[in-house]
PDB file of N, CA and C in Angstrom:
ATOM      1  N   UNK A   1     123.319 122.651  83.672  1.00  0.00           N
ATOM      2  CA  UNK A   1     122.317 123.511  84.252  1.00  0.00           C
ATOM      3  C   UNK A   1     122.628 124.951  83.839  1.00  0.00           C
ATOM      4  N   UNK A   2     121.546 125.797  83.148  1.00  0.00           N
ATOM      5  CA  UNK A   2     121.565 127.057  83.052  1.00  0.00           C
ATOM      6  C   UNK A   2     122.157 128.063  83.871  1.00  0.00           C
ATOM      7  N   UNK A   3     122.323 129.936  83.519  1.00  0.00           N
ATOM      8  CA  UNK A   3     122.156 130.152  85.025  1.00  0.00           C
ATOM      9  C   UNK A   3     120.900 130.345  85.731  1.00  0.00           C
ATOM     10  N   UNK A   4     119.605 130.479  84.561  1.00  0.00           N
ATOM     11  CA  UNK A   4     118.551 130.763  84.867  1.00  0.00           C
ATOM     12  C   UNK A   4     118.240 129.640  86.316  1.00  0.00           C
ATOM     13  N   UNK A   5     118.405 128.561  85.906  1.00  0.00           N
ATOM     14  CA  UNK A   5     117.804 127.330  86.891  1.00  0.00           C
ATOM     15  C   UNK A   5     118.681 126.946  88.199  1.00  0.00           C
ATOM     16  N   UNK A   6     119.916 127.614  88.028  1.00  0.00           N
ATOM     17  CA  UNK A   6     121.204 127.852  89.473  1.00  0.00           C
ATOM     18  C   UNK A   6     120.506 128.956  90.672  1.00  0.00           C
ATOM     19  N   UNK A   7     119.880 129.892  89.645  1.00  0.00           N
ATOM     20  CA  UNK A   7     119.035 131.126  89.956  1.00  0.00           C
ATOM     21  C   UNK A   7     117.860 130.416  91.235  1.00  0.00           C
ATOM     22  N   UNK A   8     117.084 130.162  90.497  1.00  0.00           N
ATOM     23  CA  UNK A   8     116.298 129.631  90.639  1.00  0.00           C
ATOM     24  C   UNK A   8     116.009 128.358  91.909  1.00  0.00           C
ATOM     25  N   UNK A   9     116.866 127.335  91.540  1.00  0.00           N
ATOM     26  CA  UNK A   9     117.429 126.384  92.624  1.00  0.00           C
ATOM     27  C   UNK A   9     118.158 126.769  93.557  1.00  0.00           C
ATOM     28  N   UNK A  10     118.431 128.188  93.902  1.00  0.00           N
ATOM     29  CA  UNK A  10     119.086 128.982  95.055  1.00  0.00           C
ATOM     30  C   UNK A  10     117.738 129.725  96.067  1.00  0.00           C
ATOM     31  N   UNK A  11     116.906 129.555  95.626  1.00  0.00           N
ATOM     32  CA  UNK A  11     115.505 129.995  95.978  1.00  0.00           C
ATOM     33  C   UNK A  11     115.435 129.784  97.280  1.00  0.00           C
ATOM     34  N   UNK A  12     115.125 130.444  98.832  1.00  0.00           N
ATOM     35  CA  UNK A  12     114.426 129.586 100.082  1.00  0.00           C
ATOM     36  C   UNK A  12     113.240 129.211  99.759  1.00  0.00           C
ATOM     37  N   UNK A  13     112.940 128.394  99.010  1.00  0.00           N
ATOM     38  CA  UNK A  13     111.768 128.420  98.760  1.00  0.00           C
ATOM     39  C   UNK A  13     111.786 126.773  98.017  1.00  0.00           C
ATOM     40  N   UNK A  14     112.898 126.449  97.293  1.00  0.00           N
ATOM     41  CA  UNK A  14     113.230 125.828  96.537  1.00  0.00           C
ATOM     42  C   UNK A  14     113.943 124.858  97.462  1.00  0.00           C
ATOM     43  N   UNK A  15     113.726 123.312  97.232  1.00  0.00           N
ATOM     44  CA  UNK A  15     114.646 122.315  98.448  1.00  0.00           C
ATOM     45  C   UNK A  15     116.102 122.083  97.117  1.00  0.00           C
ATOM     46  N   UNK A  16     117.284 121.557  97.918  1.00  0.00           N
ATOM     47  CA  UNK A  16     118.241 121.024  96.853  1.00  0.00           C
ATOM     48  C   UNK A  16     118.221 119.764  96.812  1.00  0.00           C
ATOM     49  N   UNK A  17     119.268 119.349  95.930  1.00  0.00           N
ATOM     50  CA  UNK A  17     119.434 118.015  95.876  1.00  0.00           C
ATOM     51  C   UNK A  17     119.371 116.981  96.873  1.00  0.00           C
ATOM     52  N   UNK A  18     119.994 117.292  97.680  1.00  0.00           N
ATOM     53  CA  UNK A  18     120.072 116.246  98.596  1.00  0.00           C
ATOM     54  C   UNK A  18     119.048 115.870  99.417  1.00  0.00           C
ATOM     55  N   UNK A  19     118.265 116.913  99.491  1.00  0.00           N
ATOM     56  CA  UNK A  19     116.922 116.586 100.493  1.00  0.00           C
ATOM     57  C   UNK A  19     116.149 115.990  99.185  1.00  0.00           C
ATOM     58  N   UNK A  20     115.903 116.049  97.876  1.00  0.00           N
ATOM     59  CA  UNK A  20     115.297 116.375  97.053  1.00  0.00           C
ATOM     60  C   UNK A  20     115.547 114.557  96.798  1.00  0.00           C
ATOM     61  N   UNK A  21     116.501 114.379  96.824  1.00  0.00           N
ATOM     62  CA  UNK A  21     116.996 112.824  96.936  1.00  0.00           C
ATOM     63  C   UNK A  21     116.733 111.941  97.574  1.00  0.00           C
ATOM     64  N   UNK A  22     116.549 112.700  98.977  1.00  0.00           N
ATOM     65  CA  UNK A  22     116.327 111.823  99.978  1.00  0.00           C
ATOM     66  C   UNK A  22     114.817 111.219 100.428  1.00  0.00           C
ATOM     67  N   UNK A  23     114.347 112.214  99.582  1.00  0.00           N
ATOM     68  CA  UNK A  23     112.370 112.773  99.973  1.00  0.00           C
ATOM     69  C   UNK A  23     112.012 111.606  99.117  1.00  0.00           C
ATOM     70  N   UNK A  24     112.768 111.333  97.610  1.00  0.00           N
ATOM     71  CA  UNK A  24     112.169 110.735  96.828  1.00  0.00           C
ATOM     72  C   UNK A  24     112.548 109.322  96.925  1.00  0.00           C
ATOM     73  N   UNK A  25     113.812 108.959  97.656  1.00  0.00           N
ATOM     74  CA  UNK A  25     114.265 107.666  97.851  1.00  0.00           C
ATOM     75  C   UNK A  25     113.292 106.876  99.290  1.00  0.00           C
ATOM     76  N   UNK A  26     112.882 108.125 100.163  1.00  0.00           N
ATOM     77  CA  UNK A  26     111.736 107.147 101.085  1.00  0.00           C
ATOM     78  C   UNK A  26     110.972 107.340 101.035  1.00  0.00           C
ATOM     79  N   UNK A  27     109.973 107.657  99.773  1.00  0.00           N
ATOM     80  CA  UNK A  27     109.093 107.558  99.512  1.00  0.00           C
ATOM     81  C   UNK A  27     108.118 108.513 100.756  1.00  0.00           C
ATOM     82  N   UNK A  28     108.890 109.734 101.145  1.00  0.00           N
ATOM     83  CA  UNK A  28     107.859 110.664 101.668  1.00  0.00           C
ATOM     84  C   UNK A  28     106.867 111.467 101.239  1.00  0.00           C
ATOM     85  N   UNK A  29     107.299 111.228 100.061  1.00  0.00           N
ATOM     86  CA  UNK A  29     105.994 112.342  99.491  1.00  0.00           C
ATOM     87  C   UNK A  29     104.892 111.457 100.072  1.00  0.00           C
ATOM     88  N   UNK A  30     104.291 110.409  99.957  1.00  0.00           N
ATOM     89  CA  UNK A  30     103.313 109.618 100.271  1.00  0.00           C
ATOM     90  C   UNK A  30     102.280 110.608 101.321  1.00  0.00           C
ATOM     91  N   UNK A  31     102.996 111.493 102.062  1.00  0.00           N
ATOM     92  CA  UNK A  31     102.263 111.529 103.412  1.00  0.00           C
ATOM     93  C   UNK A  31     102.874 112.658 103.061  1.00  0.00           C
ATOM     94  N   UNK A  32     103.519 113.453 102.629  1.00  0.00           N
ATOM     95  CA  UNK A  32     104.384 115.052 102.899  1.00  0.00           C
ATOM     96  C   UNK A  32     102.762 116.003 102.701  1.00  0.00           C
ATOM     97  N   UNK A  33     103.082 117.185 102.850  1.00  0.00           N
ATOM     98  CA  UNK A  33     102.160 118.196 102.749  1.00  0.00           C
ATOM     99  C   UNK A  33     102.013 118.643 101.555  1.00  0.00           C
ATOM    100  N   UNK A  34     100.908 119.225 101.323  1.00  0.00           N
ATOM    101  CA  UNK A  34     100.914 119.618  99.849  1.00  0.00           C
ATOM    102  C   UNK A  34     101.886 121.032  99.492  1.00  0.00           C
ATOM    103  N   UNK A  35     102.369 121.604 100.423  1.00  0.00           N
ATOM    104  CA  UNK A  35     103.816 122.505 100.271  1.00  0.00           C
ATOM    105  C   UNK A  35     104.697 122.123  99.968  1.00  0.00           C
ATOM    106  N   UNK A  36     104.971 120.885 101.125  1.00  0.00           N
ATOM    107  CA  UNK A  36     106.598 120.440 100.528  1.00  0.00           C
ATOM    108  C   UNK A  36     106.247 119.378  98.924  1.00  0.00           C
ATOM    109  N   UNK A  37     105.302 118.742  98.479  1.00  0.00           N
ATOM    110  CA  UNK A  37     104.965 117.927  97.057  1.00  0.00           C
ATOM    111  C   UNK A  37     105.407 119.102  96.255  1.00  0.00           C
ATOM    112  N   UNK A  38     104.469 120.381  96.262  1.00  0.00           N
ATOM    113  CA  UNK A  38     104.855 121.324  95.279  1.00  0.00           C
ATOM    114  C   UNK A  38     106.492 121.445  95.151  1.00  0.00           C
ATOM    115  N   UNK A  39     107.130 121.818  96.007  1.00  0.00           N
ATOM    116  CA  UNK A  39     108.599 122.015  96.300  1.00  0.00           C
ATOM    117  C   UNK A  39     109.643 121.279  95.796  1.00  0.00           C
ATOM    118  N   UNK A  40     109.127 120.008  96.012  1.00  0.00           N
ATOM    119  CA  UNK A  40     109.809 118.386  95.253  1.00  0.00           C
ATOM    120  C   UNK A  40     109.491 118.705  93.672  1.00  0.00           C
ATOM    121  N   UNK A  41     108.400 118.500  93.471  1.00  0.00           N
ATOM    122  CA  UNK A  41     107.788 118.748  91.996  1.00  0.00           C
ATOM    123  C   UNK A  41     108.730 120.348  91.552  1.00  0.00           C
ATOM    124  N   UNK A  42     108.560 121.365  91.995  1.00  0.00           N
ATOM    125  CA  UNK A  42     109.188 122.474  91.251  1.00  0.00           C
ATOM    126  C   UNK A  42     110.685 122.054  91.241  1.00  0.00           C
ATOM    127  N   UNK A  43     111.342 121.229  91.808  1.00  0.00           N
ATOM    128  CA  UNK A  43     112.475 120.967  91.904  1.00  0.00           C
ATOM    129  C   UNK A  43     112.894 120.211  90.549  1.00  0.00           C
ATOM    130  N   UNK A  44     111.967 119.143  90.882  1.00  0.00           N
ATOM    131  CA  UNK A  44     112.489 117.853  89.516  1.00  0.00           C
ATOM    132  C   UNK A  44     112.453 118.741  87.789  1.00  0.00           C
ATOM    133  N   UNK A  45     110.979 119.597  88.081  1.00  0.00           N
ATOM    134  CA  UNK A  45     111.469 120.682  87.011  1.00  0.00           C
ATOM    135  C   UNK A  45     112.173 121.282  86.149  1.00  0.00           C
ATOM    136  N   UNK A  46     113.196 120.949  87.232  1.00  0.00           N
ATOM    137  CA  UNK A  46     114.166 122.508  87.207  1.00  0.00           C
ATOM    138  C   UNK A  46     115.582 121.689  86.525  1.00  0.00           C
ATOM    139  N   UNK A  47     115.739 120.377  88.092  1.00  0.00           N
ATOM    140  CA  UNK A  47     116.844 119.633  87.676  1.00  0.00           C
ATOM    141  C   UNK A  47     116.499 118.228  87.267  1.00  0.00           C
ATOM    142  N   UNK A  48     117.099 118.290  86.072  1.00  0.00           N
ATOM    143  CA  UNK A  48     117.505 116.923  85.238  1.00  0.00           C
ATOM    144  C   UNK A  48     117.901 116.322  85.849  1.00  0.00           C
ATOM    145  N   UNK A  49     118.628 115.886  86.638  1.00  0.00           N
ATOM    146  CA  UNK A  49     119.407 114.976  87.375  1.00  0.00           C
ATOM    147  C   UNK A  49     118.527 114.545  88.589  1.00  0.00           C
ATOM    148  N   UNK A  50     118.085 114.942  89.591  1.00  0.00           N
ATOM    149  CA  UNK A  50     117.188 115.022  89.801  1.00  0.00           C
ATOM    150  C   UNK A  50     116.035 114.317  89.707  1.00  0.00           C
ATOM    151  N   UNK A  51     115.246 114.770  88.592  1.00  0.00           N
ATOM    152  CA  UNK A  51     114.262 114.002  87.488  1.00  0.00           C
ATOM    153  C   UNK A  51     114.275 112.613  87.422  1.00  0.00           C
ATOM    154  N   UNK A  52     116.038 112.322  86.685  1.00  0.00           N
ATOM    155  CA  UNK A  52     116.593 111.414  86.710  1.00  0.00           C
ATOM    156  C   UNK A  52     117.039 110.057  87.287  1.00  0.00           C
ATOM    157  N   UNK A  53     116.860 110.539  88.732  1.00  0.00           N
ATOM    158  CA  UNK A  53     116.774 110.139  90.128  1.00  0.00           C
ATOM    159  C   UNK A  53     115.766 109.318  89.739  1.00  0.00           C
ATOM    160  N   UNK A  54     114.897 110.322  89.971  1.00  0.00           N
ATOM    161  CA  UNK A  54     113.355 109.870  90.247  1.00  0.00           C
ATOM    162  C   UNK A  54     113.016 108.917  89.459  1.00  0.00           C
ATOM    163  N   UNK A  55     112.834 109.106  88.016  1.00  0.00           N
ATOM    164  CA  UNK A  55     112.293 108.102  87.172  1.00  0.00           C
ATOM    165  C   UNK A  55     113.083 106.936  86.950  1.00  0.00           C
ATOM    166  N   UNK A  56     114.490 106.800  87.829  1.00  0.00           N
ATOM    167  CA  UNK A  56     115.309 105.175  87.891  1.00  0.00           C
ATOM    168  C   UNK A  56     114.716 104.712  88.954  1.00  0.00           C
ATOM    169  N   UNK A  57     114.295 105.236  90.271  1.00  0.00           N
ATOM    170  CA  UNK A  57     113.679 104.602  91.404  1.00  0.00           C
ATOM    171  C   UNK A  57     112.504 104.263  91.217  1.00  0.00           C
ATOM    172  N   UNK A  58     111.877 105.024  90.404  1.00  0.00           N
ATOM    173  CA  UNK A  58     110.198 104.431  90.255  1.00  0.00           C
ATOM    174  C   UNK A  58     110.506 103.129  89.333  1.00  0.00           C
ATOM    175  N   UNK A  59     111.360 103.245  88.382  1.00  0.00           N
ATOM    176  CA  UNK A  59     111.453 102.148  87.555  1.00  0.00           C
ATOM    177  C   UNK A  59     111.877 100.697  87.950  1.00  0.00           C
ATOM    178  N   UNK A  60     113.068 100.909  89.204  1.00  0.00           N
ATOM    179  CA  UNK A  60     113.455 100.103  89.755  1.00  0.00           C
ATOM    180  C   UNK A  60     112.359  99.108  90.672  1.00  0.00           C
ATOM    181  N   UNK A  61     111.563 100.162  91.497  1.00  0.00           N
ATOM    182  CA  UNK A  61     110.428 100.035  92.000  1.00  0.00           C
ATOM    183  C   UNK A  61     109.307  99.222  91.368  1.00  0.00           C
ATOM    184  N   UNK A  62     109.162  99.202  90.088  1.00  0.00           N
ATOM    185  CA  UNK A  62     108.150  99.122  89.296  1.00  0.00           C
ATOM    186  C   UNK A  62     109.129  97.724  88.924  1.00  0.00           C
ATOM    187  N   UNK A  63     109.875  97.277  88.281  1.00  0.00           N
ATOM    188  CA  UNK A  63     110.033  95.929  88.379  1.00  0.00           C
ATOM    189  C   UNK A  63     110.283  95.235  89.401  1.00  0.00           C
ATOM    190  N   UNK A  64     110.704  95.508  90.454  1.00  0.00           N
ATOM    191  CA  UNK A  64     111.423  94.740  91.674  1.00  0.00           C
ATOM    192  C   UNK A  64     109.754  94.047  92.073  1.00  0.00           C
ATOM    193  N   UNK A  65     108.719  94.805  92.131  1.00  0.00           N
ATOM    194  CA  UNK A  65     107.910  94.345  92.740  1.00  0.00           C
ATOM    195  C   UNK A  65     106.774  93.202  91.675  1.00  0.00           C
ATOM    196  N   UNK A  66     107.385  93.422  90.277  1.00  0.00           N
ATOM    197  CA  UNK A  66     106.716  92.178  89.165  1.00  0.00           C
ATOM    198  C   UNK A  66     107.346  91.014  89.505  1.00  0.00           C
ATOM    199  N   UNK A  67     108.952  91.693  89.453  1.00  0.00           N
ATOM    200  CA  UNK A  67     109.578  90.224  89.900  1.00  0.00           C
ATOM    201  C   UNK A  67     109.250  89.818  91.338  1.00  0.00           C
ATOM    202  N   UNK A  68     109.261  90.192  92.290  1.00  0.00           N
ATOM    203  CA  UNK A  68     108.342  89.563  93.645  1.00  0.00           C
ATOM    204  C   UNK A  68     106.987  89.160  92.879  1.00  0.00           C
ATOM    205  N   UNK A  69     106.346  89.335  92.548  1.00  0.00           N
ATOM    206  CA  UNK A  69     104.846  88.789  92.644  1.00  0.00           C
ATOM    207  C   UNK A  69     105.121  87.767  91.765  1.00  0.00           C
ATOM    208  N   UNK A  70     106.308  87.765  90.741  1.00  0.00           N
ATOM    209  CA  UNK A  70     106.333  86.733  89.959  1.00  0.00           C
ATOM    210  C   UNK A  70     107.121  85.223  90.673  1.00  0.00           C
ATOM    211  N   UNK A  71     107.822  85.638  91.681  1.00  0.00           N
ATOM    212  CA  UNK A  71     108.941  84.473  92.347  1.00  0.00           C
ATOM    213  C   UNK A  71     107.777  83.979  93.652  1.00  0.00           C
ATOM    214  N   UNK A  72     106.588  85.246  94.094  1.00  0.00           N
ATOM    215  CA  UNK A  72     106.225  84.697  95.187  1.00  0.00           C
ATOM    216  C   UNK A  72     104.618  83.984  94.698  1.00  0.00           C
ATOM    217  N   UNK A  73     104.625  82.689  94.496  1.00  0.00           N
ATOM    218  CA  UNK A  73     103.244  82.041  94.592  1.00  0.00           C
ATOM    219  C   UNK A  73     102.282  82.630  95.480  1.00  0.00           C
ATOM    220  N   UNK A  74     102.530  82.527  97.111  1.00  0.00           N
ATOM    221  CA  UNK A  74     101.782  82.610  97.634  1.00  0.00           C
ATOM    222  C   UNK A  74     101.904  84.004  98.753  1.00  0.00           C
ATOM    223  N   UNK A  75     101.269  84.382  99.943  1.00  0.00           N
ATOM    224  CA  UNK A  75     101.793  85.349 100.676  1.00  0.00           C
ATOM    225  C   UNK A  75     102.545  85.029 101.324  1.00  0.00           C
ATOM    226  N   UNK A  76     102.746  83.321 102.302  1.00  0.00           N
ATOM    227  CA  UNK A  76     103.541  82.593 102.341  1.00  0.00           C
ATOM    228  C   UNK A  76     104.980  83.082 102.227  1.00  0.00           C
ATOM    229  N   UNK A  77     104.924  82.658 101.090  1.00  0.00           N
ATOM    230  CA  UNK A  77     106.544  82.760 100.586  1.00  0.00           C
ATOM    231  C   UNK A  77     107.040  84.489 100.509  1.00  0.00           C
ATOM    232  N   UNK A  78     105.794  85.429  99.880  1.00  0.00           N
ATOM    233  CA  UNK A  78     106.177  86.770  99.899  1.00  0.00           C
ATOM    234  C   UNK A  78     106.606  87.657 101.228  1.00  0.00           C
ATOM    235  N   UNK A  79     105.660  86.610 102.177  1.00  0.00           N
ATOM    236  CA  UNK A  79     106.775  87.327 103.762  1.00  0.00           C
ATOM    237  C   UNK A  79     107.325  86.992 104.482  1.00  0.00           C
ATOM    238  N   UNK A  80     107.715  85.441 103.540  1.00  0.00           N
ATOM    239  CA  UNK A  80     109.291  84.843 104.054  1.00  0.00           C
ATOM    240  C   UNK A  80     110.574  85.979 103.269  1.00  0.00           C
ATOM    241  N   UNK A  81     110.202  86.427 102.237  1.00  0.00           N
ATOM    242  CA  UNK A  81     111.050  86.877 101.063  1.00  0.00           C
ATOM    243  C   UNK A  81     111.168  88.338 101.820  1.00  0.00           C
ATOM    244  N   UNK A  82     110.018  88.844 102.121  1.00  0.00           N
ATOM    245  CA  UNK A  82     110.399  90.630 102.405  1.00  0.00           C
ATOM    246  C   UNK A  82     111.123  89.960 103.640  1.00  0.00           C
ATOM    247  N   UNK A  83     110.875  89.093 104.655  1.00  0.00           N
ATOM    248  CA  UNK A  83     111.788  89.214 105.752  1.00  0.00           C
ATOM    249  C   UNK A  83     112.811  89.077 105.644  1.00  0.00           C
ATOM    250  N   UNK A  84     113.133  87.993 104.519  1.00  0.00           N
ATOM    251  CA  UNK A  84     114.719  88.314 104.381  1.00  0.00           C
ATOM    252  C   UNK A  84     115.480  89.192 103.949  1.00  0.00           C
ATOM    253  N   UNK A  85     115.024  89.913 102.981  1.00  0.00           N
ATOM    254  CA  UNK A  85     115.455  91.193 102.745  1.00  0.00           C
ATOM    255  C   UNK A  85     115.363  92.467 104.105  1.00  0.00           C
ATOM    256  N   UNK A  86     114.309  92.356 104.521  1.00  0.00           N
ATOM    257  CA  UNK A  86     114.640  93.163 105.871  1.00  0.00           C
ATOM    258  C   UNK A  86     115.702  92.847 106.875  1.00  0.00           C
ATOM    259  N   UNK A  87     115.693  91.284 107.130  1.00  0.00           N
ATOM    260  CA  UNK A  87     116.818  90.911 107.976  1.00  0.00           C
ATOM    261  C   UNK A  87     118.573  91.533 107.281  1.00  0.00           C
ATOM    262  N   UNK A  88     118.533  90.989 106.097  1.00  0.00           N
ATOM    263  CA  UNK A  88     120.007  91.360 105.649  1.00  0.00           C
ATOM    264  C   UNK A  88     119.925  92.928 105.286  1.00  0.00           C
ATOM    265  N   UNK A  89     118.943  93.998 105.572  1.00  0.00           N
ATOM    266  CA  UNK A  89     119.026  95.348 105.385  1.00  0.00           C
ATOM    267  C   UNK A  89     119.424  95.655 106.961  1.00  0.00           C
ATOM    268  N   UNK A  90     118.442  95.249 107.567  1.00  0.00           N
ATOM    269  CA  UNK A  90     119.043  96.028 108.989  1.00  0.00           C
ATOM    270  C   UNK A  90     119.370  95.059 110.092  1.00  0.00           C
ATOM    271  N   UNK A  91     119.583  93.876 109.578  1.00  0.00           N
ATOM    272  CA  UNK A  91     119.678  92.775 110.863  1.00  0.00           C
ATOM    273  C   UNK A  91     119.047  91.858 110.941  1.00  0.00           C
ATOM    274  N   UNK A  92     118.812  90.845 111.628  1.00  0.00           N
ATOM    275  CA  UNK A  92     117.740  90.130 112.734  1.00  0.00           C
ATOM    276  C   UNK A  92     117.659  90.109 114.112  1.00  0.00           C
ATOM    277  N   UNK A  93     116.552  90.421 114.414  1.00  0.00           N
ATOM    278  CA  UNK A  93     115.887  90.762 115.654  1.00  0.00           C
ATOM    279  C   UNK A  93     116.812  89.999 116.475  1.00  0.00           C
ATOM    280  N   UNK A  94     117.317  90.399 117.751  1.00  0.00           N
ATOM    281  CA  UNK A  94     118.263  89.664 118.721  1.00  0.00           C
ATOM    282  C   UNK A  94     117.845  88.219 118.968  1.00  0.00           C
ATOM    283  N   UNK A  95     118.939  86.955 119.011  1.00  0.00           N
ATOM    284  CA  UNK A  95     118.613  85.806 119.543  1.00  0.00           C
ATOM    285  C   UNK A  95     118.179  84.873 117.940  1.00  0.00           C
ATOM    286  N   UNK A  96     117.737  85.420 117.284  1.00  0.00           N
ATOM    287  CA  UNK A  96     117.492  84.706 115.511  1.00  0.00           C
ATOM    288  C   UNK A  96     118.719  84.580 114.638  1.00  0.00           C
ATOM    289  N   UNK A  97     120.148  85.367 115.161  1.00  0.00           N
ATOM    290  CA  UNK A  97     120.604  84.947 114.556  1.00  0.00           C
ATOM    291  C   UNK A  97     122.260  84.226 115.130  1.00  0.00           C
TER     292      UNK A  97
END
């Protein structure tokens, strides 16, 4: 990183990494304001890494869900499949397991 873009990414105005990480890993922009989108966006800009972030999660994103539509025939099976992945992310609901 430059110093121009250290400059720059020191901004109040400007979010850092870590929020910048975090915004893009739960998918808040979806619903964020059109202040904080700009803010994210001037960010990825700026930092490569960053950027970087971003375009492995969309990518990851972008196959995980071919391969679901490809393993799940039916809806059936696709929300037997997200439940299990939800169960082993945060648990199962008390008494299921």
């Amino acid at each position: 990183m430059n110093v121009l873009s250290q400059k720059v990414l020191r901004g109040p105005w400007v979010l850092d990494c870590k929020e910048v990480s975090r915004i893009v890993a739960s998918d808040e922009l979806a619903t964020a304001s059109a202040v904080k989108r700009f803010r994210v966006r001037l960010h990825l800009l700026i930092c490569r890494g960053c950027k970087r972030y971003a375009d492995q999660l969309r990518i990851i994103g972008i196959v995980a869900r071919e391969r679901v539509q490809s393993l799940a025939g039916d809806g059936e099976t696709l929300m037997r499949l997200e439940n299990a992945i939800l169960d082993d992310a945060f648990g199962a609901a008390e008494g299921k397991r």
